[in-house]
C-alpha atoms as a PDB file:
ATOM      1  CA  UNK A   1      62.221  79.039 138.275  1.00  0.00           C
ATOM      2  CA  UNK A   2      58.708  80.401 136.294  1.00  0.00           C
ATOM      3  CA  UNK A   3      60.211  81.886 132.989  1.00  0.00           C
ATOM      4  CA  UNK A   4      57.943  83.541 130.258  1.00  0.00           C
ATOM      5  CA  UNK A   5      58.865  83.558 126.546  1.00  0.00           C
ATOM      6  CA  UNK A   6      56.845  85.780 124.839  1.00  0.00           C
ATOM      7  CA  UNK A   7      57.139  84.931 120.916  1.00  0.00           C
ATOM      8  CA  UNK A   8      57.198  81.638 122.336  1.00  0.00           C
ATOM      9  CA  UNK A   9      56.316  79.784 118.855  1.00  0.00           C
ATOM     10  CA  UNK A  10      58.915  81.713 116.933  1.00  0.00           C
ATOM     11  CA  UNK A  11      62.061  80.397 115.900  1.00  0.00           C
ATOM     12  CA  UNK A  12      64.221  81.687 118.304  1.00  0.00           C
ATOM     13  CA  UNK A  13      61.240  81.720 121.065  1.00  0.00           C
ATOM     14  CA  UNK A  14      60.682  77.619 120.564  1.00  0.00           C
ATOM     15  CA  UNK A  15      64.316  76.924 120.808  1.00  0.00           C
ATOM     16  CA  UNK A  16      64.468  78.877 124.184  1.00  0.00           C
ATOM     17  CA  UNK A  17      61.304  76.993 125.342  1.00  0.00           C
ATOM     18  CA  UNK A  18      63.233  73.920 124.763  1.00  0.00           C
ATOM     19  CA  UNK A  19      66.531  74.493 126.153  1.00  0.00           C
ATOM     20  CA  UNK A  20      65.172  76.099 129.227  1.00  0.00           C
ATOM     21  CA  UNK A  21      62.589  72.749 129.786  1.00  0.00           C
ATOM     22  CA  UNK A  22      65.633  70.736 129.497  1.00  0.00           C
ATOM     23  CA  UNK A  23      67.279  72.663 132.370  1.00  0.00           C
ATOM     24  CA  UNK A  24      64.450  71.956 134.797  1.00  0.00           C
ATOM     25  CA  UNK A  25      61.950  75.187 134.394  1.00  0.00           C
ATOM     26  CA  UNK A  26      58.799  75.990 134.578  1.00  0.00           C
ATOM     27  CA  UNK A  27      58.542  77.666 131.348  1.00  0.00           C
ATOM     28  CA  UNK A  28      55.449  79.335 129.607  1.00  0.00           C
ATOM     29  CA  UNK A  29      55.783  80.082 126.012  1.00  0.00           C
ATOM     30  CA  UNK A  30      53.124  83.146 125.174  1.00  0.00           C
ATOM     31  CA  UNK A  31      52.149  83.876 121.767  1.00  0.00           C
ATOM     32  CA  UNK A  32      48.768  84.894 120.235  1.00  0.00           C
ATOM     33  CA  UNK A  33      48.721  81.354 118.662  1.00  0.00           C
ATOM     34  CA  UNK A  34      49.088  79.851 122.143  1.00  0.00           C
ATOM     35  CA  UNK A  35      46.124  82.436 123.481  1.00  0.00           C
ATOM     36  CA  UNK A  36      48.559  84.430 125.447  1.00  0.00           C
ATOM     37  CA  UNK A  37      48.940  88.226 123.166  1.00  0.00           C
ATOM     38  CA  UNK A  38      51.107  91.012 124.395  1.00  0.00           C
ATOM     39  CA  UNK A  39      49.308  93.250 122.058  1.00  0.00           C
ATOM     40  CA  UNK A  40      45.656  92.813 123.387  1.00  0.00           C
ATOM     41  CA  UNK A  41      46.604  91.786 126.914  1.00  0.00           C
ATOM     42  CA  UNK A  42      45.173  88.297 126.509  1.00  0.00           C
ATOM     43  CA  UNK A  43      46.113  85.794 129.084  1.00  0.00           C
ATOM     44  CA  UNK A  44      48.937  88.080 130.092  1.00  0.00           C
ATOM     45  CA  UNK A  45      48.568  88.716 133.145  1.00  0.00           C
ATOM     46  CA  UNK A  46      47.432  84.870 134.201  1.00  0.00           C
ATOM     47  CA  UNK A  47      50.919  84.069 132.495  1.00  0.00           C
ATOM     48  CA  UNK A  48      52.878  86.457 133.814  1.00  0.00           C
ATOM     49  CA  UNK A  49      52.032  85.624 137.701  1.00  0.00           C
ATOM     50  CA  UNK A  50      54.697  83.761 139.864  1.00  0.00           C
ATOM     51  CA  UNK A  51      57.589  84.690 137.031  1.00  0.00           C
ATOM     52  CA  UNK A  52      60.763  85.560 138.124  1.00  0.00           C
ATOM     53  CA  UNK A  53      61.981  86.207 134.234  1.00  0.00           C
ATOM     54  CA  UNK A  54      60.136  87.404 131.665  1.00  0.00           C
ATOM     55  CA  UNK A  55      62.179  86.973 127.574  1.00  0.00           C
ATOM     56  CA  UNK A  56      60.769  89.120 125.075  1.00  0.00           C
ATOM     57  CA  UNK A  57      62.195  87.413 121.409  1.00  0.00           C
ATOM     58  CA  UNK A  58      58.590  88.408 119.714  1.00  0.00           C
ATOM     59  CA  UNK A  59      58.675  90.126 116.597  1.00  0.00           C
ATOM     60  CA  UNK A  60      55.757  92.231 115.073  1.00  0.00           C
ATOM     61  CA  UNK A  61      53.597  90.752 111.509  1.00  0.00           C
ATOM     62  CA  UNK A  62      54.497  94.018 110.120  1.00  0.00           C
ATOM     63  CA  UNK A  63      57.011  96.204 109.117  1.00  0.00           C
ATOM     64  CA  UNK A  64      55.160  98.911 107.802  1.00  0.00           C
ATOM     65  CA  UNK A  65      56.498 102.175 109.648  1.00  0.00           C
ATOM     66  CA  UNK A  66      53.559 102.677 111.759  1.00  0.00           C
ATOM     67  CA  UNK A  67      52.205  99.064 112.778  1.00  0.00           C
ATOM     68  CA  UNK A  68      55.415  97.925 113.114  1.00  0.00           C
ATOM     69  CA  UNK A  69      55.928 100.889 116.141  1.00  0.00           C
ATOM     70  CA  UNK A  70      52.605 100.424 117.468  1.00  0.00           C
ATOM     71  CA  UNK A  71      53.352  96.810 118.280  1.00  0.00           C
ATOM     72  CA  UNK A  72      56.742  97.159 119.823  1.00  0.00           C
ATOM     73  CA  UNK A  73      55.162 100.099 122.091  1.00  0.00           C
ATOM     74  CA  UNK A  74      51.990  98.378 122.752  1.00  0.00           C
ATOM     75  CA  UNK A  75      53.076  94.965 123.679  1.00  0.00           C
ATOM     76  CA  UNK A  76      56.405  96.633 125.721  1.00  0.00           C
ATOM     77  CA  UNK A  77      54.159  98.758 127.484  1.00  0.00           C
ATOM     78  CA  UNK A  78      51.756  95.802 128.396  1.00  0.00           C
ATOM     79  CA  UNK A  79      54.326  93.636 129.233  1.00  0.00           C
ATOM     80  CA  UNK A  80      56.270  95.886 131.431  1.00  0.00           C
ATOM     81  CA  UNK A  81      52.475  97.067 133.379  1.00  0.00           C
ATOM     82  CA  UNK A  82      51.961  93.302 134.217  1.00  0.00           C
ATOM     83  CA  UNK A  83      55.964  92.071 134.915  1.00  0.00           C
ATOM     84  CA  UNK A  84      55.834  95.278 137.508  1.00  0.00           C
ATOM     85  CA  UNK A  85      52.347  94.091 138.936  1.00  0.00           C
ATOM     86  CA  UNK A  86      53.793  90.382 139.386  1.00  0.00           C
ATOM     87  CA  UNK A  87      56.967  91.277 140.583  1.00  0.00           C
ATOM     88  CA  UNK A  88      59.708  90.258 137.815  1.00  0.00           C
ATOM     89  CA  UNK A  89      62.565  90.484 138.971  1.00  0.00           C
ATOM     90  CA  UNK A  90      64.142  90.300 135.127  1.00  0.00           C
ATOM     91  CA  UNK A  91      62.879  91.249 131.928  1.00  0.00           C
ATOM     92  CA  UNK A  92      65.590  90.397 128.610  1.00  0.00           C
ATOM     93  CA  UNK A  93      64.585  91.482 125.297  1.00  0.00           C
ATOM     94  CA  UNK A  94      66.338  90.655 122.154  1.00  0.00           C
ATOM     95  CA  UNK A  95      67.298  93.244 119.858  1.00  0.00           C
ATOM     96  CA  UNK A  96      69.711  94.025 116.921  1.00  0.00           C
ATOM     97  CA  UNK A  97      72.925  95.076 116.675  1.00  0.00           C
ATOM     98  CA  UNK A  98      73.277  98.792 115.578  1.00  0.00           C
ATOM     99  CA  UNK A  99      69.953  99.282 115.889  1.00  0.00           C
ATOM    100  CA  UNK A 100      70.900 103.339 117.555  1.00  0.00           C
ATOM    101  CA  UNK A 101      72.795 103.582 113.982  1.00  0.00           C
ATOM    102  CA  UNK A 102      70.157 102.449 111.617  1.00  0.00           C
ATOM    103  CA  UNK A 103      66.926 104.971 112.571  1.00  0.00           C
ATOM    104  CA  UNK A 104      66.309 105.783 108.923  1.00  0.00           C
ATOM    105  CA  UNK A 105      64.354 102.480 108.777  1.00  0.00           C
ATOM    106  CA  UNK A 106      61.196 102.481 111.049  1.00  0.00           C
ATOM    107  CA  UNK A 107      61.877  98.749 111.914  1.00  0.00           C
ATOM    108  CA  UNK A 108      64.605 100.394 113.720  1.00  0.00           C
ATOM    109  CA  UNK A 109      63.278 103.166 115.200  1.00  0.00           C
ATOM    110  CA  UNK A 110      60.809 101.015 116.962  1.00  0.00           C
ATOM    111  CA  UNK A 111      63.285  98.925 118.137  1.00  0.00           C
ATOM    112  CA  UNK A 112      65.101 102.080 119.684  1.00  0.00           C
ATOM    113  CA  UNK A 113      61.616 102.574 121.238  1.00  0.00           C
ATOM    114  CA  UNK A 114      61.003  99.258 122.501  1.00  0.00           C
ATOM    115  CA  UNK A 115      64.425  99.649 124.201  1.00  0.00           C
ATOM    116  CA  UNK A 116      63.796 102.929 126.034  1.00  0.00           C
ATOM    117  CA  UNK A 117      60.819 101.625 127.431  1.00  0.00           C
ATOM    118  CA  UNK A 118      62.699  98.684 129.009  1.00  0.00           C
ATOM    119  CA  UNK A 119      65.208 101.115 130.426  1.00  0.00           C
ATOM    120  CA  UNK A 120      62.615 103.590 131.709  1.00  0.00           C
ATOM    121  CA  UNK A 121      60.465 100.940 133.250  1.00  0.00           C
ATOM    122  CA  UNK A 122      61.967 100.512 136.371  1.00  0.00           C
ATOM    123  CA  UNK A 123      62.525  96.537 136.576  1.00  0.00           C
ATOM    124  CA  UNK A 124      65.845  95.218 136.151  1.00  0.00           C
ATOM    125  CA  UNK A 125      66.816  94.272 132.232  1.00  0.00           C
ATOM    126  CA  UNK A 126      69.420  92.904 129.987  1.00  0.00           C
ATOM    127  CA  UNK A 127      68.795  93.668 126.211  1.00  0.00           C
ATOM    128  CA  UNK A 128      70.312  91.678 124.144  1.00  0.00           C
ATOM    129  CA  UNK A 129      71.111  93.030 120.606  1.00  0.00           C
ATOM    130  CA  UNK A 130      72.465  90.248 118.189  1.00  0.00           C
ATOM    131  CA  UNK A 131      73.393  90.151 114.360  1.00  0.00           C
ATOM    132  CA  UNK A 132      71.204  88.659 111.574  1.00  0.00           C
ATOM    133  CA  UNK A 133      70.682  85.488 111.309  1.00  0.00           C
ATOM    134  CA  UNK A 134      71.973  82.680 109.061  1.00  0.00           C
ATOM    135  CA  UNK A 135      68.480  81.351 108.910  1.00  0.00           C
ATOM    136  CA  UNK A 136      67.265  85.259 106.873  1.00  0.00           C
ATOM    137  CA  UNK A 137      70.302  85.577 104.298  1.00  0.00           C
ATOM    138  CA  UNK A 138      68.254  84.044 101.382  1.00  0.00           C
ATOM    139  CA  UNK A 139      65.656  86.988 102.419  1.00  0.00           C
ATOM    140  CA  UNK A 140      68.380  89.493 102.087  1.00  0.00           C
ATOM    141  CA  UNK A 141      69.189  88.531  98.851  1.00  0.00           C
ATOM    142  CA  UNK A 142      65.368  88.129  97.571  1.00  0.00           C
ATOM    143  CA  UNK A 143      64.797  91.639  98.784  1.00  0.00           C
ATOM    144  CA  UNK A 144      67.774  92.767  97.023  1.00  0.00           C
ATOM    145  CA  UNK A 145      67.376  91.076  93.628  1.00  0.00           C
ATOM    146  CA  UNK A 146      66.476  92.369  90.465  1.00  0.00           C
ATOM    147  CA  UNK A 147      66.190  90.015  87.428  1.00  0.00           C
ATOM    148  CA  UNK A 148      69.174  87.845  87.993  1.00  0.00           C
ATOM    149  CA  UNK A 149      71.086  90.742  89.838  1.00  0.00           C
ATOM    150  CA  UNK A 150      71.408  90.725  93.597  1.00  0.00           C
ATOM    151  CA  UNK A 151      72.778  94.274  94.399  1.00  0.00           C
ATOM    152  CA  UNK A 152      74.758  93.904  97.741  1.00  0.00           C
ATOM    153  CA  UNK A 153      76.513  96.666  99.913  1.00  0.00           C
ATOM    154  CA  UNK A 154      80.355  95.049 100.789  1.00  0.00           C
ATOM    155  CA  UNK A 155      79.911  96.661 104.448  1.00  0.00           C
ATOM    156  CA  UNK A 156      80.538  93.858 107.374  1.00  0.00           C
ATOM    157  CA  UNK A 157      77.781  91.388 108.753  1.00  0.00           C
ATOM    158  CA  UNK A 158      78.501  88.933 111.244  1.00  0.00           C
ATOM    159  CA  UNK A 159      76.038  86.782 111.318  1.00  0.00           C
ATOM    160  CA  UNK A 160      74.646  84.196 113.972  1.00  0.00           C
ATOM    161  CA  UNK A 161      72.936  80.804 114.210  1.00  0.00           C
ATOM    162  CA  UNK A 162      69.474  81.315 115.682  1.00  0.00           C
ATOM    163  CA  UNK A 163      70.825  78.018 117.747  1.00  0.00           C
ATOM    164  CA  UNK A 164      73.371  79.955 119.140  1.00  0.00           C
ATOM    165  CA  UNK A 165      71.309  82.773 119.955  1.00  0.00           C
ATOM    166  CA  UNK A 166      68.808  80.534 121.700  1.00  0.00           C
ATOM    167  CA  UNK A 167      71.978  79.636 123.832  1.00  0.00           C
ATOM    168  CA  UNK A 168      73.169  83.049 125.108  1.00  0.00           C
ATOM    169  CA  UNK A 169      69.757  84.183 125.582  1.00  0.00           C
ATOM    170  CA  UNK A 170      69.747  81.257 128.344  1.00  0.00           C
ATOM    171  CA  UNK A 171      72.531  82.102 129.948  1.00  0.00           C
ATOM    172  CA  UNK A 172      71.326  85.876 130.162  1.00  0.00           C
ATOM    173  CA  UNK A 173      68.180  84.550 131.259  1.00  0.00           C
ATOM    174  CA  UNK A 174      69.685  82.998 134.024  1.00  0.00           C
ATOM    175  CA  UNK A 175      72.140  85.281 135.080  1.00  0.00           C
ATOM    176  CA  UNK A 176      71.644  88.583 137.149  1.00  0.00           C
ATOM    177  CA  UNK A 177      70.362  91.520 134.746  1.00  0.00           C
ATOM    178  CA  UNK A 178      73.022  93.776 132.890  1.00  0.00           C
ATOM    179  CA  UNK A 179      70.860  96.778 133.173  1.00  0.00           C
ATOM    180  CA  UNK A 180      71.921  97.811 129.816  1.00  0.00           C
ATOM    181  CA  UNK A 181      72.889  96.565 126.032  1.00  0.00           C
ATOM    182  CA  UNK A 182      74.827  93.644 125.781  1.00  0.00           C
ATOM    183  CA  UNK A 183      75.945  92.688 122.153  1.00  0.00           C
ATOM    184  CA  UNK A 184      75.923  88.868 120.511  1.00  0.00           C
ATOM    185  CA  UNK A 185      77.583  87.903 116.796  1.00  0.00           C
ATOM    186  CA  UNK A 186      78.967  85.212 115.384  1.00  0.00           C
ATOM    187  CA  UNK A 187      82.360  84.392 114.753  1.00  0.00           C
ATOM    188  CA  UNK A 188      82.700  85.518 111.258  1.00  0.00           C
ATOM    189  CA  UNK A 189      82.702  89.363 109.925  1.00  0.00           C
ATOM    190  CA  UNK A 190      82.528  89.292 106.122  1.00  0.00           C
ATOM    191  CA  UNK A 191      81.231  91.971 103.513  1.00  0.00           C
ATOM    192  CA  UNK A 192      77.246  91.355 103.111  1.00  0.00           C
ATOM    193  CA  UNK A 193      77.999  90.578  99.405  1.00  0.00           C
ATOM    194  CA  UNK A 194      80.983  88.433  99.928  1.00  0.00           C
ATOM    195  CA  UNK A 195      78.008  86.708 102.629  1.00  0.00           C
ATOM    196  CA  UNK A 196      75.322  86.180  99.573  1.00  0.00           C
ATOM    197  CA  UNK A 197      77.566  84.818  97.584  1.00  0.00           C
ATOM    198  CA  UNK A 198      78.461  82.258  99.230  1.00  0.00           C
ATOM    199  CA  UNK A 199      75.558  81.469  99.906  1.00  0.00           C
ATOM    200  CA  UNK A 200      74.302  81.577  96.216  1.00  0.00           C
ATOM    201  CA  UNK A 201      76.765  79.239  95.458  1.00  0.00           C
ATOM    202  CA  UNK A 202      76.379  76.399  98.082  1.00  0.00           C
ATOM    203  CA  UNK A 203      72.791  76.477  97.126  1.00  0.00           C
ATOM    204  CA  UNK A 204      73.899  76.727  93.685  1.00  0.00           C
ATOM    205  CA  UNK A 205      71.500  79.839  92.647  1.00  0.00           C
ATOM    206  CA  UNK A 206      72.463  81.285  89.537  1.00  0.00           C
ATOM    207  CA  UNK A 207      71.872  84.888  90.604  1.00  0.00           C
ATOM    208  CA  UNK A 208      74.959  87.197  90.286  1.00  0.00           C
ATOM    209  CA  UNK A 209      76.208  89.349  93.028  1.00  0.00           C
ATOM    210  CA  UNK A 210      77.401  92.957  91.830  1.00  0.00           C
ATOM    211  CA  UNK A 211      78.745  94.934  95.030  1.00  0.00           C
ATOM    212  CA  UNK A 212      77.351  98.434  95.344  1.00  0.00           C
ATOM    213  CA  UNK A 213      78.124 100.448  98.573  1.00  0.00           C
ATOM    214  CA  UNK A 214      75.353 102.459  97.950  1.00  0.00           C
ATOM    215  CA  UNK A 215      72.699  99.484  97.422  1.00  0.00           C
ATOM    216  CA  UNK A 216      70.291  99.744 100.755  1.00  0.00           C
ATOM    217  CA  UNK A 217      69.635  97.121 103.270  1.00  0.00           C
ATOM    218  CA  UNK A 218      66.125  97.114 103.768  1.00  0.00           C
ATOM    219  CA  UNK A 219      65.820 100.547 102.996  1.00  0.00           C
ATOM    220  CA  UNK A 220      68.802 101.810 104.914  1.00  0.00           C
ATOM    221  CA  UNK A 221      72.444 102.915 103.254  1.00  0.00           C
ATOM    222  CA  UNK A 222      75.031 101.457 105.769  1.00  0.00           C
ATOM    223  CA  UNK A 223      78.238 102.424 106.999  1.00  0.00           C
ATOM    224  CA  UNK A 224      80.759  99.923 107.402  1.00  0.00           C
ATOM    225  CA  UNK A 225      80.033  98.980 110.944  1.00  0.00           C
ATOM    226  CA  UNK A 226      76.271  99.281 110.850  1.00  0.00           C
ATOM    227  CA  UNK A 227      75.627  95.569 111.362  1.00  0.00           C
ATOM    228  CA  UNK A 228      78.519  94.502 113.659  1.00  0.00           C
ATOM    229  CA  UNK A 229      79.774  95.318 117.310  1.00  0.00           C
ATOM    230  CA  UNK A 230      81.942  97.812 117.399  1.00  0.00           C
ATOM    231  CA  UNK A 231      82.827  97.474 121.068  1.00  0.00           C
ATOM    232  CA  UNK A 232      82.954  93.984 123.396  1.00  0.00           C
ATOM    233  CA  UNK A 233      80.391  91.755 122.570  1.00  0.00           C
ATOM    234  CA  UNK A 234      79.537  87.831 122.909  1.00  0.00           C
ATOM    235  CA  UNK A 235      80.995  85.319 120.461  1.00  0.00           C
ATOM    236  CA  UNK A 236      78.787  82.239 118.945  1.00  0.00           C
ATOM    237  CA  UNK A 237      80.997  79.297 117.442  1.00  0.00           C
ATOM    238  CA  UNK A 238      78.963  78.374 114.603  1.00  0.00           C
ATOM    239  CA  UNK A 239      80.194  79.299 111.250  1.00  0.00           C
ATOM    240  CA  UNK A 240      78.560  80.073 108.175  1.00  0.00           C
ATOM    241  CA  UNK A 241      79.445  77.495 105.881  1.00  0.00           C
ATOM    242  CA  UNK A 242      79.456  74.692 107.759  1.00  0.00           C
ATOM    243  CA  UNK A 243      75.708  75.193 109.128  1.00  0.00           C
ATOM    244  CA  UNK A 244      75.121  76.189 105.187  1.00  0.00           C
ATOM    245  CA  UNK A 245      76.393  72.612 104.528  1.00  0.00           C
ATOM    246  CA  UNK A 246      74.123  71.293 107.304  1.00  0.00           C
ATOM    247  CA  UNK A 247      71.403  72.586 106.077  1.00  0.00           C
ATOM    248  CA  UNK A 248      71.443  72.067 102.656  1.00  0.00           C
ATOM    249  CA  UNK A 249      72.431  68.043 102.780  1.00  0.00           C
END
């Protein structure tokens, strides 16, 4: 089967590449570095032809409110013209959990965007929304840190491997499209402070973790269930600590 990853070089998008090679495909991983953009329309179309799957796990170079929605819609809009001209038969595109819940930031509301495209668009879809990453908590707590104070919100995370996201994003690859929002965590919900510092202490930073409910994430005040399912959703096995320990050795 012809499968297209675009964000192909990422690290989720290179760990799909991989597994997906190992099962037999014929895989293309697209990126701009790779001469194959979503935003521009380079080498799209050439890529695109013969796919039966196309994975969207790209991710825009900015966040600023406004870039970061002109990518999403651009590149959706691009990729959806050419999947419909080739004949996909199934487009998945990773999200975030909560995302509907956390339109104050326009990271977000992009994503939201992105999303209704893909249901709009006519060809069948699975959109996968998953939890943050182990691999970004030391970028949580940089953004939050002032001096030697990391201000943390105790609201639940579950976080997820990018491993294990690369896994399920396989499977839903493989599988016949949801045709809606399917939701992937990992197997531990903790507080987001009780998250950083653990991590601050494995990695032995001296920063000091002072819980405040009202400290934003990313700009955005969360409720208690912003970043975590709330309904059925897919379970990864890997915990926290022990890929922590992993990758700290």
């Amino acid at each position: 089967m012809k499968i297209v990853v675009i964000g192909g070089s990422g690290l989720i998008g290179k760990k799909l590449v991989t597994n997906l090679k190992e099962l037999g495909h014929d895989v293309v991983a697209a990126s701009p570095s790779l001469g194959i953009n979503s935003v521009t329309g380079e080498g799209l179309a050439e890529a695109i032809s013969g796919a039966q799957v196309v994975v969207d796990v790209s991710n825009a170079p900015s966040w600023e409110d406004q870039a970061v929605l002109d990518f999403f819609e651009t590149s959706t809009r691009n990729l959806l013209k050419a999947e419909a001209e080739a004949g996909v038969k199934h487009h998945v595109a990773l999200s975030v959990v909560g995302t509907d819940g956390l339109l104050e930031s326009g990271y977000f509301r992009a994503k939201m965007a992105q999303e209704e495209m893909i249901k709009a668009s006519g060809i069948p879809y699975t959109i996968v929304r998953a939890t943050q990453f182990f691999e970004f908590v030391e970028s949580i707590a940089q953004f939050s840190t002032e001096g030697q104070t990391v201000r943390m919100p105790s609201h639940f995370i579950q976080p997820i491997v990018s491993d294990d996201v690369a896994a399920a994003l396989v499977v839903y690859a493989l599988d016949n499209p949801v045709n809606g929002i399917t939701d992937l965590a990992g197997p531990e919900r903790m507080g987001l402070d009780d998250l950083v510092r653990r991590f601050l202490s494995i990695t032995k930073d001296s920063r000091h973790v002072v819980t405040d409910d009202n400290a934003p994430y990313y700009g955005v005040v969360l409720k208690q269930y912003s970043l975590v399912p709330v309904g059925e959703a897919r379970i990864a096995t890997t915990r926290f600590e022990d890929w922590l320990n992993r990758a700290t050795k």
